[in-house]
Protein backbone atom coordinates (compact mmCIF):
# COMPACT_ATOMS: atom_id res chain seq x y z
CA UNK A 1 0.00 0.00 0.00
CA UNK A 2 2.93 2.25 0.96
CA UNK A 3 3.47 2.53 -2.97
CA UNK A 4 -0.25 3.12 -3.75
CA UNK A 5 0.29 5.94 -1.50
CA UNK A 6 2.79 7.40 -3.59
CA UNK A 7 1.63 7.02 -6.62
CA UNK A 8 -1.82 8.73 -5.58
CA UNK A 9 -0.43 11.97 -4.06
CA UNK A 10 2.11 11.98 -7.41
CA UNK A 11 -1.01 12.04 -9.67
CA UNK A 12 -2.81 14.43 -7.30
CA UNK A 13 0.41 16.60 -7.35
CA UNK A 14 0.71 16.82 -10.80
CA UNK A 15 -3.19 17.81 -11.70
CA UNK A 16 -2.88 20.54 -8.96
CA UNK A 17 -0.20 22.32 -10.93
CA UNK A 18 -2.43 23.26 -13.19
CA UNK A 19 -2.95 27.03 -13.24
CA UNK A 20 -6.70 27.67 -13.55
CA UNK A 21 -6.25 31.07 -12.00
CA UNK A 22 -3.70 32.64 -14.33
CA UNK A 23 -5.47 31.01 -17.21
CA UNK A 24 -8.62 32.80 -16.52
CA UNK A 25 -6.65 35.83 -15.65
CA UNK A 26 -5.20 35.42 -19.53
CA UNK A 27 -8.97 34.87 -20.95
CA UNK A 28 -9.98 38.39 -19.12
CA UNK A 29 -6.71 39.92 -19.83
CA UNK A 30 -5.89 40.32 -15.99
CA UNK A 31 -2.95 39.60 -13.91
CA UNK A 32 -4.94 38.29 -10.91
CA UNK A 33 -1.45 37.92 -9.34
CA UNK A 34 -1.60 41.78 -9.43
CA UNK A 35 -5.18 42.80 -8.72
CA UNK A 36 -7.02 42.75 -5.93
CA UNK A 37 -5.70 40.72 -2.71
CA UNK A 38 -3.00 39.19 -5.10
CA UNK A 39 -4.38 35.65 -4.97
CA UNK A 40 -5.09 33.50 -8.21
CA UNK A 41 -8.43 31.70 -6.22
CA UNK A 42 -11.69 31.88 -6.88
CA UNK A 43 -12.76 34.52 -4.19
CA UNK A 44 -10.23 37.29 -6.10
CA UNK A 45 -10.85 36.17 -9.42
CA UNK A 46 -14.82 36.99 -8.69
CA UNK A 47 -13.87 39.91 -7.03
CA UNK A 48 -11.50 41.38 -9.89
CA UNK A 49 -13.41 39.66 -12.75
CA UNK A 50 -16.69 39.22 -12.58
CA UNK A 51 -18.89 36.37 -11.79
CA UNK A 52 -17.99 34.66 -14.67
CA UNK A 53 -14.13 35.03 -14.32
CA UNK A 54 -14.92 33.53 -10.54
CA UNK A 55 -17.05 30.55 -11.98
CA UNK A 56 -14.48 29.71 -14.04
CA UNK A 57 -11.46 29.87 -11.06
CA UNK A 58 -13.77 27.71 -8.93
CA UNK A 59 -14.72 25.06 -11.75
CA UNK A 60 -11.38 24.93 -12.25
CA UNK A 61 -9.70 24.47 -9.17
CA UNK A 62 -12.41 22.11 -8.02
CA UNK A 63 -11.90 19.30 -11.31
CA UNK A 64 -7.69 19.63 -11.05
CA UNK A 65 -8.68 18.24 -7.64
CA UNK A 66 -11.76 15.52 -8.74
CA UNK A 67 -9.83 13.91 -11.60
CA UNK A 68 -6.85 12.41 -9.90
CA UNK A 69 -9.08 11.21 -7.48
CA UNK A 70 -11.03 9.62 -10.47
CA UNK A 71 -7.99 8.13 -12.00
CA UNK A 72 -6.62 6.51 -8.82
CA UNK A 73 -10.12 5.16 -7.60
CA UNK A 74 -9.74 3.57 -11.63
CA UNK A 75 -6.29 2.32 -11.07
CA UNK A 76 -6.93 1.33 -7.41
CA UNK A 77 -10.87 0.11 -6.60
CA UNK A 78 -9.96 -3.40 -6.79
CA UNK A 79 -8.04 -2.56 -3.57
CA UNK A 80 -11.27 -2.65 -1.92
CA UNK A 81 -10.77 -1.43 1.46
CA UNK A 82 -7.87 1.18 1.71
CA UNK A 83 -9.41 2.84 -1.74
CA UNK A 84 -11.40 5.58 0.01
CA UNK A 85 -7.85 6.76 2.22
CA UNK A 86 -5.94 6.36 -1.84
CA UNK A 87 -8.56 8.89 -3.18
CA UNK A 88 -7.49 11.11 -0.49
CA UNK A 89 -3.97 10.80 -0.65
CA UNK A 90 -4.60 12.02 -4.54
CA UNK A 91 -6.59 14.38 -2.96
CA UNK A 92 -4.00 15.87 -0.73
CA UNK A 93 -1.39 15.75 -3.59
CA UNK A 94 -4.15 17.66 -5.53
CA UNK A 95 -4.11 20.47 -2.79
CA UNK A 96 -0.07 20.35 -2.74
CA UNK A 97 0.57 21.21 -6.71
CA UNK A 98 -1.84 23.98 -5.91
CA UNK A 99 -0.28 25.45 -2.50
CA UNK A 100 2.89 24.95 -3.57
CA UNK A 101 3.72 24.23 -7.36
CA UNK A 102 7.39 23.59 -8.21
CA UNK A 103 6.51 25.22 -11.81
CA UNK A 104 5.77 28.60 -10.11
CA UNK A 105 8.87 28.58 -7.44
CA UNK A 106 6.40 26.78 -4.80
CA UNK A 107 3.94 29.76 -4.62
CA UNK A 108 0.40 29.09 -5.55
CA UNK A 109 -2.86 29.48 -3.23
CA UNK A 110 -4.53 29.08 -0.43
CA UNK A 111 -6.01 25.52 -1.69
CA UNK A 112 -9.70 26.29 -0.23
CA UNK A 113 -11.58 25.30 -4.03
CA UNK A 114 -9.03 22.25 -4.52
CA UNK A 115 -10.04 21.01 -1.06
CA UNK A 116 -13.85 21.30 -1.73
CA UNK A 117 -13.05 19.07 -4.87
CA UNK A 118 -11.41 16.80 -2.68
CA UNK A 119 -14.31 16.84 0.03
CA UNK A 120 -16.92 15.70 -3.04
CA UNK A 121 -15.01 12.96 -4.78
CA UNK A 122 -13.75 11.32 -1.47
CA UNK A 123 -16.83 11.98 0.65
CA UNK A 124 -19.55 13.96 -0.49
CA UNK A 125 -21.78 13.24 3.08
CA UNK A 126 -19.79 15.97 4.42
CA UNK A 127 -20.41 19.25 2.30
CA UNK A 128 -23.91 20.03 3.32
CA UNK A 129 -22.76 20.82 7.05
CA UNK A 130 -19.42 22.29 5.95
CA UNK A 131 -21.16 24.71 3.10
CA UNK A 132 -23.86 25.46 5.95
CA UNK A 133 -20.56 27.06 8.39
CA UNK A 134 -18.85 28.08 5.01
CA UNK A 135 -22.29 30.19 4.19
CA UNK A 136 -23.27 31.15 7.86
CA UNK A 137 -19.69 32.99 8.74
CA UNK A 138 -19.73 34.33 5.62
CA UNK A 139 -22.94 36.06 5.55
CA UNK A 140 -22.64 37.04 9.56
CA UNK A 141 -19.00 38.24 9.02
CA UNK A 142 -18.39 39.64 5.44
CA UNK A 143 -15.04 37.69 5.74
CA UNK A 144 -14.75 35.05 3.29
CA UNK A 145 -11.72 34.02 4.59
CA UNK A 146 -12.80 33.22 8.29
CA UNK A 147 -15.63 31.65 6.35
CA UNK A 148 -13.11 29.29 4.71
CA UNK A 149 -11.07 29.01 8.06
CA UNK A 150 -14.30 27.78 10.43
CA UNK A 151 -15.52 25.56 7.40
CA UNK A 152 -11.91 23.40 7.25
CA UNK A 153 -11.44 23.71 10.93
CA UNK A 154 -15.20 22.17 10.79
CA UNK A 155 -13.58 19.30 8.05
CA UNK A 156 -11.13 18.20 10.90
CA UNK A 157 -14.06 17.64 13.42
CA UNK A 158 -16.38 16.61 10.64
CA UNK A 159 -13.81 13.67 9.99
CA UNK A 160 -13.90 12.12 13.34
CA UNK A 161 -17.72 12.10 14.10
CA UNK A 162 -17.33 10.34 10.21
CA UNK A 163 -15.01 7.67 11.46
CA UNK A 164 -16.66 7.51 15.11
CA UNK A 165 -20.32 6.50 12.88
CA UNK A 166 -19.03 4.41 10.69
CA UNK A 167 -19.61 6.57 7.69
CA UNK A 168 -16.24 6.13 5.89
CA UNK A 169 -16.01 3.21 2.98
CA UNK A 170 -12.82 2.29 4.34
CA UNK A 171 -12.58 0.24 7.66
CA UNK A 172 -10.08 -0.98 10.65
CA UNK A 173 -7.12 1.44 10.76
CA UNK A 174 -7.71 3.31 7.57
CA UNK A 175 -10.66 5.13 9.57
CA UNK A 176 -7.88 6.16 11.70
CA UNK A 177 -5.76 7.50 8.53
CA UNK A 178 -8.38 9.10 7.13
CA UNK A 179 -9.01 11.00 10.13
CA UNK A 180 -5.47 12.50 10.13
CA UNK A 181 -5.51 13.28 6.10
CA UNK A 182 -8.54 15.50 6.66
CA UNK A 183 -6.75 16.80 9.43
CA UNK A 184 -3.69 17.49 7.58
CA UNK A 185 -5.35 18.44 5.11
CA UNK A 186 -6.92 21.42 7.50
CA UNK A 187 -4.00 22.36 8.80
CA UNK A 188 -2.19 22.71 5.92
CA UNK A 189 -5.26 25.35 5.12
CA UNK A 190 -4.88 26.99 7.84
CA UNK A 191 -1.36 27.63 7.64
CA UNK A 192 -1.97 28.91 4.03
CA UNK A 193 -4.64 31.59 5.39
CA UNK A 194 -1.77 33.00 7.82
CA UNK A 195 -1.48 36.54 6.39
CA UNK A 196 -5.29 36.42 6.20
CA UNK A 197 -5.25 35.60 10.12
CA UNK A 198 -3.21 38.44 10.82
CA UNK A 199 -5.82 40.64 9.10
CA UNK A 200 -8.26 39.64 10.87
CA UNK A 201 -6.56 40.30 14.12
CA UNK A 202 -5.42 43.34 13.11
CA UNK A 203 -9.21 44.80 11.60
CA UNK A 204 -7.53 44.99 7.93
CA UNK A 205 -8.88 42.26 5.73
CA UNK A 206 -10.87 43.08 3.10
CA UNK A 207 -14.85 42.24 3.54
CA UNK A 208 -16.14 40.86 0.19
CA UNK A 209 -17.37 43.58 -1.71
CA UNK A 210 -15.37 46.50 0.04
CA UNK A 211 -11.70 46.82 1.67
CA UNK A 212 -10.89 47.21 5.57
């Protein structure tokens, strides 16, 4: 299994290279890199092009995530049980390529649409009461950011009251595995929103719709 593992988060890695950001930032003839909060993701590509522009971003950022999984559930479902913890091992080399791509000096995004991909393809039981905190904080705050923060904080928790009900495919230890993936996986988010953290402590970052 130890070189299932690898092979997954290599596929994953190399799908979340892909640069839906800058691409759509090429289609609207905007350097998204430049504009706005500086970030290639969804929530600045909305904000600096359009709805359409931020559709696009999201669609994106969500399927460089999906397809890996896809592939390595193809190459790997006759494992039977361990296949649910491979999909997320693509998963989290999906997320990876597109926090830290090698083609772009290690310097891509926060990873928030890539993990929603990952959330649908590996366990889809789980978005309706992560997009209800996602939607909640955002609506109650203005800050899509903390939004995105309390909703993969939420992932973490969601993962062991998953595991605790027997919920996952995947049984025995890779319940356990799992668990620590999604929590990795959260972390990893976390660590990515940082600057945004700072912001928030400090009463700078930007509300959607208006700055400060």
């Amino acid at each position: 299994m130890l070189g299932y593992r690898i092979i997954s988060i290599v596929i994953g890695y190399v799908f979340g290279l892909f640069p839906t950001g800058r691409i759509v930032g090429k289609i609207k003839k905007v350097d998204l890199s430049k504009e706005g909060s500086g970030n290639t993701g969804a929530t600045n590509a909305l904000r600096v092009t359009g709805v359409s522009g931020g559709i696009m971003t999201l669609a994106g950022d969500v399927l460089k995530a999906v397809l890996p999984i896809l592939i390595v559930w193809a190459l790997f479902h006759k494992v039977g049980n361990g296949t649910q913890t491979l999909k997320l091992y693509a998963g989290l080399g999906a997320v990876l390529g597109h926090d830290f791509p090698v083609t772009n000096g290690f310097k891509g995004g926060k990873g928030i649409a890539s993990m929603l991909g990952v959330v649908l393809a590996v366990s889809a039981l789980m978005v309706p009461a992560l997009a209800v905190v996602f939607i909640g904080v955002a609506v109650a705050s203005g800050y899509v950011s903390l939004a995105s923060i309390c909703a993969i904080c939420g992932l973490a928790v969601e993962s062991y009251i998953f595991a605790a009900a027997g919920l996952f495919k995947d049984t025995g230890p890779f319940r356990i595995e799992l668990c620590v993936l999604f929590t990795l996986l959260a972390a990893l988010a976390v660590f990515q929103h940082r600057k945004n953290i700072e912001r928030l402590r400090n009463g700078t970052e930007n509300r959607f719709g208006h700055k400060g």
